[in-house]
PDB file of N, CA and C in Angstrom:
ATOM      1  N   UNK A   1     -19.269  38.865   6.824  1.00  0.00           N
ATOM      2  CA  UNK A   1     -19.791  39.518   7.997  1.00  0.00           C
ATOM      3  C   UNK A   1     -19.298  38.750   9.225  1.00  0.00           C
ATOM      4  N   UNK A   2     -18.737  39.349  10.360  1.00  0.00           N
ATOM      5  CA  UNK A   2     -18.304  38.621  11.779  1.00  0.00           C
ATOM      6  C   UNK A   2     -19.412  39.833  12.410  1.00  0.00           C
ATOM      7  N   UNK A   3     -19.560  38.800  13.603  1.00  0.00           N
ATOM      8  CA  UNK A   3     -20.395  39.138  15.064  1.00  0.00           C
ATOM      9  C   UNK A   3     -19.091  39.240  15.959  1.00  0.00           C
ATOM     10  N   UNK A   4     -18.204  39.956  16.489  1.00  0.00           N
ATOM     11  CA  UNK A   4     -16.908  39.746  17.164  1.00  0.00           C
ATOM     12  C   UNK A   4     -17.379  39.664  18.965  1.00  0.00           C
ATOM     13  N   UNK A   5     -18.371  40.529  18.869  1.00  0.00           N
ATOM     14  CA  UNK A   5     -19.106  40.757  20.303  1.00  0.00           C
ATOM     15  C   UNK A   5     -19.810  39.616  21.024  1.00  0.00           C
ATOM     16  N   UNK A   6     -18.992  38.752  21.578  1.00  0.00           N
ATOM     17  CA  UNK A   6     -19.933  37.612  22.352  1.00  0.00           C
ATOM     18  C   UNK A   6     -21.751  38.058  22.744  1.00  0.00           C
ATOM     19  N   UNK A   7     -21.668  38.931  23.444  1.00  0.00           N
ATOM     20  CA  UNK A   7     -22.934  38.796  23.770  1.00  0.00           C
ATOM     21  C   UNK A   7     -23.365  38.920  22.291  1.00  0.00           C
ATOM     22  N   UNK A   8     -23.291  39.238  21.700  1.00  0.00           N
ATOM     23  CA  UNK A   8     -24.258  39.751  20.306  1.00  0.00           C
ATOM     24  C   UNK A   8     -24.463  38.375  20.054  1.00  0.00           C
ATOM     25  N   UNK A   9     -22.963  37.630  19.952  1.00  0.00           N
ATOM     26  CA  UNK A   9     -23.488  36.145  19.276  1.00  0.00           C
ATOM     27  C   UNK A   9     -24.567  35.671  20.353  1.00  0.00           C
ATOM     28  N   UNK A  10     -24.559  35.615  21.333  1.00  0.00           N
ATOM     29  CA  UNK A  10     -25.248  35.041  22.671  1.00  0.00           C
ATOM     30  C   UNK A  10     -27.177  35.144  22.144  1.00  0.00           C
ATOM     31  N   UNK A  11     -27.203  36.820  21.919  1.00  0.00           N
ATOM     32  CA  UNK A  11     -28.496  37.431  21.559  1.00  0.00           C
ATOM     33  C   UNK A  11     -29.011  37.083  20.476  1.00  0.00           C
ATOM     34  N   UNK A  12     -28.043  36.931  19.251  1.00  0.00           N
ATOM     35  CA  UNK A  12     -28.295  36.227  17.920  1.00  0.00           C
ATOM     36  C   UNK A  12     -28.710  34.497  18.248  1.00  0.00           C
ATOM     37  N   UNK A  13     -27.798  33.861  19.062  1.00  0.00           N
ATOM     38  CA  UNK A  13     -28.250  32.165  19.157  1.00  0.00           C
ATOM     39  C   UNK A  13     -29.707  32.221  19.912  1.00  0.00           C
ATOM     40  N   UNK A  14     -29.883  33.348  20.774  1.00  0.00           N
ATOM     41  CA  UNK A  14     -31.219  32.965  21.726  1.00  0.00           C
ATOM     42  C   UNK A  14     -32.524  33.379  20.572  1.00  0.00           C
ATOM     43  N   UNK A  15     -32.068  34.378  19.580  1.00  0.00           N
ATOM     44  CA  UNK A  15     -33.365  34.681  18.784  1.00  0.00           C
ATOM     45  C   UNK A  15     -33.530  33.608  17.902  1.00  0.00           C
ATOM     46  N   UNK A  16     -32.335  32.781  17.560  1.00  0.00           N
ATOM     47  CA  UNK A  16     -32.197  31.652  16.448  1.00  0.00           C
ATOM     48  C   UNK A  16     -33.113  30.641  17.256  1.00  0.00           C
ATOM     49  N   UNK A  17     -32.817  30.094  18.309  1.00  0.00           N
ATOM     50  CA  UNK A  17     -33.169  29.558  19.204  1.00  0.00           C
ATOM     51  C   UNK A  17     -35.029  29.306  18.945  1.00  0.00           C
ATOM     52  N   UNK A  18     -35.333  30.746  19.724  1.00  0.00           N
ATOM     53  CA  UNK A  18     -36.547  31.019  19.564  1.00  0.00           C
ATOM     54  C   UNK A  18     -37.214  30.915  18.476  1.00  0.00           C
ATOM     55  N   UNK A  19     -36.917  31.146  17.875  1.00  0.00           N
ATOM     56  CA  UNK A  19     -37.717  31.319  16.096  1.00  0.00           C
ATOM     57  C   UNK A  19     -37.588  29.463  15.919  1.00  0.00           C
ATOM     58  N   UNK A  20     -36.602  28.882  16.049  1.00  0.00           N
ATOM     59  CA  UNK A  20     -36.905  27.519  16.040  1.00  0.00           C
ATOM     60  C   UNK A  20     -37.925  26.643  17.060  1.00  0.00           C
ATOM     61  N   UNK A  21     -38.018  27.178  18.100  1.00  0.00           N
ATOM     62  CA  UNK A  21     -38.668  26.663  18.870  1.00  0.00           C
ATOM     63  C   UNK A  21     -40.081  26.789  18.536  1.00  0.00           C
ATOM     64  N   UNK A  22     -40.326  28.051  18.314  1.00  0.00           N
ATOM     65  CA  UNK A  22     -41.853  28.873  17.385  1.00  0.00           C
ATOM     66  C   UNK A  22     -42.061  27.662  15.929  1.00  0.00           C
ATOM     67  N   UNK A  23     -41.082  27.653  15.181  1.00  0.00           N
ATOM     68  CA  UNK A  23     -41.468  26.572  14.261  1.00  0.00           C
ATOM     69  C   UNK A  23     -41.555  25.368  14.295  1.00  0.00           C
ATOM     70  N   UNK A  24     -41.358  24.959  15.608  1.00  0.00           N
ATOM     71  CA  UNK A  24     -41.846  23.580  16.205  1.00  0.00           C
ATOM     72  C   UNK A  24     -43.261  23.613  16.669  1.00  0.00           C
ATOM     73  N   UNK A  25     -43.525  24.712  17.203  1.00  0.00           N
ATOM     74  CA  UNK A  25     -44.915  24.608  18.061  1.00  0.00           C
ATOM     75  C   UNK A  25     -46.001  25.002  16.603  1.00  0.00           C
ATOM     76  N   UNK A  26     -45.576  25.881  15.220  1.00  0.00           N
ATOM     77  CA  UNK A  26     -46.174  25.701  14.609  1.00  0.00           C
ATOM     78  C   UNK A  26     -46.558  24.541  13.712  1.00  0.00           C
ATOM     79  N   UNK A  27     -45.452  23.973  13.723  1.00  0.00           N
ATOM     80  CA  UNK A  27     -45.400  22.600  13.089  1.00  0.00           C
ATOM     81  C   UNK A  27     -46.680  21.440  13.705  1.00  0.00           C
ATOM     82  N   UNK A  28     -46.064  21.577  15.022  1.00  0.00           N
ATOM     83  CA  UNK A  28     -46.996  20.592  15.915  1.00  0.00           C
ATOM     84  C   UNK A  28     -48.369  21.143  16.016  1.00  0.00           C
ATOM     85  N   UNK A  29     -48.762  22.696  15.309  1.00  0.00           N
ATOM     86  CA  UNK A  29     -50.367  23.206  15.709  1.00  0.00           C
ATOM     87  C   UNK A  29     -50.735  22.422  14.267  1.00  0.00           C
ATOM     88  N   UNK A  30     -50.035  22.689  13.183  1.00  0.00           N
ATOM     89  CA  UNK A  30     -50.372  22.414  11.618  1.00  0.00           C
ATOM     90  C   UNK A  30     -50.791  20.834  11.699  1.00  0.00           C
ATOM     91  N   UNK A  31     -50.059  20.127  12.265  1.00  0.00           N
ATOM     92  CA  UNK A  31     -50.286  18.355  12.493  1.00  0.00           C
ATOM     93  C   UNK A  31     -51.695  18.300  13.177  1.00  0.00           C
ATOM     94  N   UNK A  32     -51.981  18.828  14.249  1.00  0.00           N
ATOM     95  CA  UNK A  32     -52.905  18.687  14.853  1.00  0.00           C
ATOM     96  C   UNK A  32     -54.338  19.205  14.198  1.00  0.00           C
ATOM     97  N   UNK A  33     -54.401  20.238  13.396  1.00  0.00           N
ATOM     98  CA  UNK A  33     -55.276  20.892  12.742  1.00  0.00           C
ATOM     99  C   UNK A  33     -55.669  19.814  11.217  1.00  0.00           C
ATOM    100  N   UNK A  34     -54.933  18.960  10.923  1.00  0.00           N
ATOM    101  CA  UNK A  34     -54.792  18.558   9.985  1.00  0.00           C
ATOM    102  C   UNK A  34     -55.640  17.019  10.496  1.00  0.00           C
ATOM    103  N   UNK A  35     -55.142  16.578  11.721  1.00  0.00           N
ATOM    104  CA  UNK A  35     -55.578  15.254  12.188  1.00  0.00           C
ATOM    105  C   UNK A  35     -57.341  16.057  13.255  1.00  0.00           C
ATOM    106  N   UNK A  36     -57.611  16.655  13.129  1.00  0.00           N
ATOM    107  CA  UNK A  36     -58.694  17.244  13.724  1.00  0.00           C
ATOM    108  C   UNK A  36     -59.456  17.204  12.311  1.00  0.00           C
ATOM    109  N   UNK A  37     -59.134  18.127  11.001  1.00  0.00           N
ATOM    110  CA  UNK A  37     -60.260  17.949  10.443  1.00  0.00           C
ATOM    111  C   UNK A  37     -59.928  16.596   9.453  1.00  0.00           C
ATOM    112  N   UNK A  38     -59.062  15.439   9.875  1.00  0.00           N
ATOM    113  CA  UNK A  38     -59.851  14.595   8.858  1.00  0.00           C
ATOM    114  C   UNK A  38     -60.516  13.325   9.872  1.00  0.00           C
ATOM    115  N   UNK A  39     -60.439  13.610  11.140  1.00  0.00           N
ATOM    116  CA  UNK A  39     -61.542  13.143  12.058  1.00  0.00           C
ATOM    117  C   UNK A  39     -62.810  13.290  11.735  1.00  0.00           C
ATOM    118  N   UNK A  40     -63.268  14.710  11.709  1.00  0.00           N
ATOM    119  CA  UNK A  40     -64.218  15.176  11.396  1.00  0.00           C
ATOM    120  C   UNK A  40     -65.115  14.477  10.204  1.00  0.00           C
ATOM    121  N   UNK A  41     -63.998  14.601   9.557  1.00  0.00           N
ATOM    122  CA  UNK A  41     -64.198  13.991   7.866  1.00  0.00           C
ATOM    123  C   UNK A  41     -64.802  12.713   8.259  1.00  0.00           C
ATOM    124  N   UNK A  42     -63.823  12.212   8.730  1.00  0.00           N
ATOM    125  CA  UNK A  42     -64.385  10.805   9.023  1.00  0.00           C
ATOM    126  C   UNK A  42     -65.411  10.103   9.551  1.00  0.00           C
ATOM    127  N   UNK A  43     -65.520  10.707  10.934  1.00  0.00           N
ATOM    128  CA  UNK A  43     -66.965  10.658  11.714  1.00  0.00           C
ATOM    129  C   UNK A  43     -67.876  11.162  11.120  1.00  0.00           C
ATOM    130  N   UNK A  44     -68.253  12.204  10.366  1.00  0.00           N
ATOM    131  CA  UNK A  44     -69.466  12.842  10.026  1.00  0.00           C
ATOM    132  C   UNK A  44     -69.450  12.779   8.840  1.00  0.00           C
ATOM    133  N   UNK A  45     -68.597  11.944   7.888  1.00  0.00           N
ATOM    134  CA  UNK A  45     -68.748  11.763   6.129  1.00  0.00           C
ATOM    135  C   UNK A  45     -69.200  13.368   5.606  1.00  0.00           C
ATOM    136  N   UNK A  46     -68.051  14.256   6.242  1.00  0.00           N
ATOM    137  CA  UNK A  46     -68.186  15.310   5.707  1.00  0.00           C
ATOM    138  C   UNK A  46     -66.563  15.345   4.699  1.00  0.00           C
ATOM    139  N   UNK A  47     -66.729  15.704   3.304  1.00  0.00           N
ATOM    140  CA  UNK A  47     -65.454  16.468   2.746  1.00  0.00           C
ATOM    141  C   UNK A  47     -64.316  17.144   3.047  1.00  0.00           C
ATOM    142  N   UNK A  48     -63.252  16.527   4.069  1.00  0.00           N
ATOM    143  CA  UNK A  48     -62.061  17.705   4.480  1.00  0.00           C
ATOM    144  C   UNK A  48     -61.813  18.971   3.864  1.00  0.00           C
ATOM    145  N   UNK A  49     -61.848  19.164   2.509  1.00  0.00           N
ATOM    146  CA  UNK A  49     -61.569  20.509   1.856  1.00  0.00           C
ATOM    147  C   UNK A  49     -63.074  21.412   2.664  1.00  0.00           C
ATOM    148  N   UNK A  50     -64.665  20.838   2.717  1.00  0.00           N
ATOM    149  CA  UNK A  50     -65.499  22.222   3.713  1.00  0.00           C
ATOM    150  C   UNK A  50     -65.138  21.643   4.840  1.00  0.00           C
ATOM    151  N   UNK A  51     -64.844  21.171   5.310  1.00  0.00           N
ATOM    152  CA  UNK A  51     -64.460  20.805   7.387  1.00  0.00           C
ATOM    153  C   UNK A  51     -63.458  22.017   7.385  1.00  0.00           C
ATOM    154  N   UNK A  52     -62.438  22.015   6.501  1.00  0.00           N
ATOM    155  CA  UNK A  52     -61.244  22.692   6.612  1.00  0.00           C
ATOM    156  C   UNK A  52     -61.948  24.180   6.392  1.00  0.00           C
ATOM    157  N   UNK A  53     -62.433  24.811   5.229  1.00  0.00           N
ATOM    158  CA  UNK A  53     -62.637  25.556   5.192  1.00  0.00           C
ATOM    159  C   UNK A  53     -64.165  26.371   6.046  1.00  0.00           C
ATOM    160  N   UNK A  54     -64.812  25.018   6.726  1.00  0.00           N
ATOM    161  CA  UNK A  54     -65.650  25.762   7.920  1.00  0.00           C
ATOM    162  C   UNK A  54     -64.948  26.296   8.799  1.00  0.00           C
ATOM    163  N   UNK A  55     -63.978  25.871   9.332  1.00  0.00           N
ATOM    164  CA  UNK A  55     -63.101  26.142  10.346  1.00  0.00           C
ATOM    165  C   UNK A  55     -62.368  27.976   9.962  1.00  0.00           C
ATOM    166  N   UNK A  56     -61.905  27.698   8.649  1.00  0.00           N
ATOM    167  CA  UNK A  56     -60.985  29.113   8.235  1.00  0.00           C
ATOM    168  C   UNK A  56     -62.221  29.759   8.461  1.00  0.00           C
ATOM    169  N   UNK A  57     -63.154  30.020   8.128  1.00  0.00           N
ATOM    170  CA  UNK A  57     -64.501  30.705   8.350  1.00  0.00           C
ATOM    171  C   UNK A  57     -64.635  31.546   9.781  1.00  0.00           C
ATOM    172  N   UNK A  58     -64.865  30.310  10.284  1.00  0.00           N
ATOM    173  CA  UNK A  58     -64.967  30.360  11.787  1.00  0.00           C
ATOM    174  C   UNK A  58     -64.542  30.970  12.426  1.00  0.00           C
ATOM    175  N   UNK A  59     -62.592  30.864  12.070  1.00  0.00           N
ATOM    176  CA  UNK A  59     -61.808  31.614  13.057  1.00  0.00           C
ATOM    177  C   UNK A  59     -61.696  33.316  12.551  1.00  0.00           C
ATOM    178  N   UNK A  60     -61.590  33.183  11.096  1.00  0.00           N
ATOM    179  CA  UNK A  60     -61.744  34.432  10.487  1.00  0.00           C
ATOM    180  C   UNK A  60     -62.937  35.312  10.647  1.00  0.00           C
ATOM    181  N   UNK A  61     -64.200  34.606  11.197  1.00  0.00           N
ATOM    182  CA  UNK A  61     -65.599  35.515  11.737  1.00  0.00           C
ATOM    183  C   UNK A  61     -66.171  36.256  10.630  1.00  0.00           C
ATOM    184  N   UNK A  62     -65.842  35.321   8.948  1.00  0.00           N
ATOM    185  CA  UNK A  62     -66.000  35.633   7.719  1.00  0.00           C
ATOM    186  C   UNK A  62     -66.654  35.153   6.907  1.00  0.00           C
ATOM    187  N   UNK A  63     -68.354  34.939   7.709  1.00  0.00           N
ATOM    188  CA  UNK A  63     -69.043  34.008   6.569  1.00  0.00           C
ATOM    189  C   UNK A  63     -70.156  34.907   5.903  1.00  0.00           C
ATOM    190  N   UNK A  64     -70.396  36.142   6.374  1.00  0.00           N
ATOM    191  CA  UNK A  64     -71.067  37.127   5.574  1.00  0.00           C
ATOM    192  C   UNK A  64     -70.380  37.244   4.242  1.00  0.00           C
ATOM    193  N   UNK A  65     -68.953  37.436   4.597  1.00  0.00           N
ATOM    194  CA  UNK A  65     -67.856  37.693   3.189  1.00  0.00           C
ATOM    195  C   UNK A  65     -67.432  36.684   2.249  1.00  0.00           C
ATOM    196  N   UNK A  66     -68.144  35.618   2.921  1.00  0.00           N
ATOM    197  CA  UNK A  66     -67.985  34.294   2.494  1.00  0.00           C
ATOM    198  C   UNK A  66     -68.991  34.223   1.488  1.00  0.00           C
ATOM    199  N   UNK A  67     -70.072  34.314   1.745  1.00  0.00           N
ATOM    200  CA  UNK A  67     -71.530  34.135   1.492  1.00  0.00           C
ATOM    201  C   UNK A  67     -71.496  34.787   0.131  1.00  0.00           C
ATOM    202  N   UNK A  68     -71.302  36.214   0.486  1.00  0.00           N
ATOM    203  CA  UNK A  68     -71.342  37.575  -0.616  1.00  0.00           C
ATOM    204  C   UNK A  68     -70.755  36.810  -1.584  1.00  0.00           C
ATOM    205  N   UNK A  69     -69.431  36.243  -1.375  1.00  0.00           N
ATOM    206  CA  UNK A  69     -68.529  36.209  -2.355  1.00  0.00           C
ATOM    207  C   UNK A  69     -68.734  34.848  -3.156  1.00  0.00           C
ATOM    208  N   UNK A  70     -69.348  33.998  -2.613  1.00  0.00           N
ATOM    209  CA  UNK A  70     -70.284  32.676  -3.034  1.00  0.00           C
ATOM    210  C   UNK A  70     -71.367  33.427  -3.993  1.00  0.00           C
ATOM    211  N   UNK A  71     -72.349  34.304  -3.737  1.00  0.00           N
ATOM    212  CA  UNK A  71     -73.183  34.944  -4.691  1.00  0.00           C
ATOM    213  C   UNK A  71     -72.819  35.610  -5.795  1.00  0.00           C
ATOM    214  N   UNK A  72     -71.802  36.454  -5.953  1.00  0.00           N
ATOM    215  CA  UNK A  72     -70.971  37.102  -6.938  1.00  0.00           C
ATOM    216  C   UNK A  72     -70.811  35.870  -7.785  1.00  0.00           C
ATOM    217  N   UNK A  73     -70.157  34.788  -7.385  1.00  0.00           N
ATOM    218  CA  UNK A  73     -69.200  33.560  -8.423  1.00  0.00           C
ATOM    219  C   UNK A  73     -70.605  33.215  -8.782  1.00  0.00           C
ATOM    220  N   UNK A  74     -71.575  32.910  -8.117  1.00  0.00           N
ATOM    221  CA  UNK A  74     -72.690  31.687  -9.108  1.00  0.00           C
ATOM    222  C   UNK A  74     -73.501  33.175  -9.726  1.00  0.00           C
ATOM    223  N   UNK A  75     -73.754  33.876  -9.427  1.00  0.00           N
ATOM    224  CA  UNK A  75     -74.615  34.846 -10.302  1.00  0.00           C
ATOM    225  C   UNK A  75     -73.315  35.073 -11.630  1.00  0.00           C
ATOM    226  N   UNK A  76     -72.584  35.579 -11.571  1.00  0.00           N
ATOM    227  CA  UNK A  76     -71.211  35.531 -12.756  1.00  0.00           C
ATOM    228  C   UNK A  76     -71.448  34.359 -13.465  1.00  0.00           C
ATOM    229  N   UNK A  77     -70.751  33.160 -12.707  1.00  0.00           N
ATOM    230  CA  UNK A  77     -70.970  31.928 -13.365  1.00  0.00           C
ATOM    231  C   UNK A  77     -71.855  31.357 -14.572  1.00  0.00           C
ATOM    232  N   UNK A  78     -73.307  32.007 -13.704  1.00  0.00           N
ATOM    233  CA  UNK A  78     -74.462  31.484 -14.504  1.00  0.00           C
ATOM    234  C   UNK A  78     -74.473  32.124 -16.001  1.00  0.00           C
ATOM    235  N   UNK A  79     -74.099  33.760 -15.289  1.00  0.00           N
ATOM    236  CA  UNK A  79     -74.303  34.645 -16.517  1.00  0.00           C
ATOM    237  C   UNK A  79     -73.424  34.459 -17.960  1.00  0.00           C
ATOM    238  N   UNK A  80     -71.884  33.689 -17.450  1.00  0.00           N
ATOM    239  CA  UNK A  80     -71.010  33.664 -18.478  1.00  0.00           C
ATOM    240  C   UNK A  80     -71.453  32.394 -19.125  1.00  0.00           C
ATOM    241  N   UNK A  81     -71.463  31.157 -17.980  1.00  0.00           N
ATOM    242  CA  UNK A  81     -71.162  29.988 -18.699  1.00  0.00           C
ATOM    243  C   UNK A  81     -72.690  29.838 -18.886  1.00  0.00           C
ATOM    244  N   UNK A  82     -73.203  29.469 -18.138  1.00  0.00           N
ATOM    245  CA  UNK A  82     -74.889  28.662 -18.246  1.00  0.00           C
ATOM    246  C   UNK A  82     -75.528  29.232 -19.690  1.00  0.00           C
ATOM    247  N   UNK A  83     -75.365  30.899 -19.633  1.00  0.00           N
ATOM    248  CA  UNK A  83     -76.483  31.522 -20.239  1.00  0.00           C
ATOM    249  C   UNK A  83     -76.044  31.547 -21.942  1.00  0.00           C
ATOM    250  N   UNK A  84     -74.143  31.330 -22.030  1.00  0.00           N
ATOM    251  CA  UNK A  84     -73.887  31.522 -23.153  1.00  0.00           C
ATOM    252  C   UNK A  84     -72.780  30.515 -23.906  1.00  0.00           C
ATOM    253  N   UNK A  85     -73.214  29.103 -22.838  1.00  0.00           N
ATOM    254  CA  UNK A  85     -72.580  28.239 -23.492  1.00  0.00           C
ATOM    255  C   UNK A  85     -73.198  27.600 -24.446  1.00  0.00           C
ATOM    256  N   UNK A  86     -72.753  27.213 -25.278  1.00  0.00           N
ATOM    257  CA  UNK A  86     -73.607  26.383 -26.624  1.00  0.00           C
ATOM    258  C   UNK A  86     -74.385  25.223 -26.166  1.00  0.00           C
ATOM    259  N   UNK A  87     -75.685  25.133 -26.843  1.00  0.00           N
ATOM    260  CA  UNK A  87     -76.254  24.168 -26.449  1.00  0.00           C
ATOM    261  C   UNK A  87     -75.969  22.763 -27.531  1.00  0.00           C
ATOM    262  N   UNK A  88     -76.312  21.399 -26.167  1.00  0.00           N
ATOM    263  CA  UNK A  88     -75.496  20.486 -26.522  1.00  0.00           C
ATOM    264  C   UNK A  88     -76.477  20.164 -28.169  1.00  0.00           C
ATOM    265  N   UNK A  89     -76.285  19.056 -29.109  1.00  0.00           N
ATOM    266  CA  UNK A  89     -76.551  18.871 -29.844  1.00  0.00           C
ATOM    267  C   UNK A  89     -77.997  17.676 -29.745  1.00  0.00           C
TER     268      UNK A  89
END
């Protein structure tokens, strides 16, 4: 494949460009999100894996669906494992 059309190459380097520049600023949001919740962690002797996932919560405005879906697993849970695992000896 050739681009023979300068500007095209011009339009192609500025989108290359951009899309790199975008994966810098995501890079640098991911670092920061990462050093935010193990602050958290730290100061408040809370677990990074719920700091992290209070946050996905948060921004997602998904803790009803959260909740629900927390009740489904331990009502299941109980029913498969608790109720019909062998008892110990």
């Amino acid at each position: 494949m050739t681009i023979s059309n300068a500007a095209d190459r011009k339009k192609i380097l500025e989108a290359i460009t951009e899309v790199s520049n975008s994966m810098t600023r995501i890079s640098a949001e991911r670092d920061f999100i990462k050093d935010a919740v193990a602050d958290v962690s730290d100061r408040f002797q809370i677990p990074k894996k719920i700091v992290a996932k209070m946050a996905r919560v948060y921004h997602k405005q998904s803790f009803n669906a959260e909740s629900e879906q927390n009740e489904e697993f331990e009502s299941l849970y109980e029913e498969v494992v608790m109720l019909t695992a062998p008892t110990a000896p």
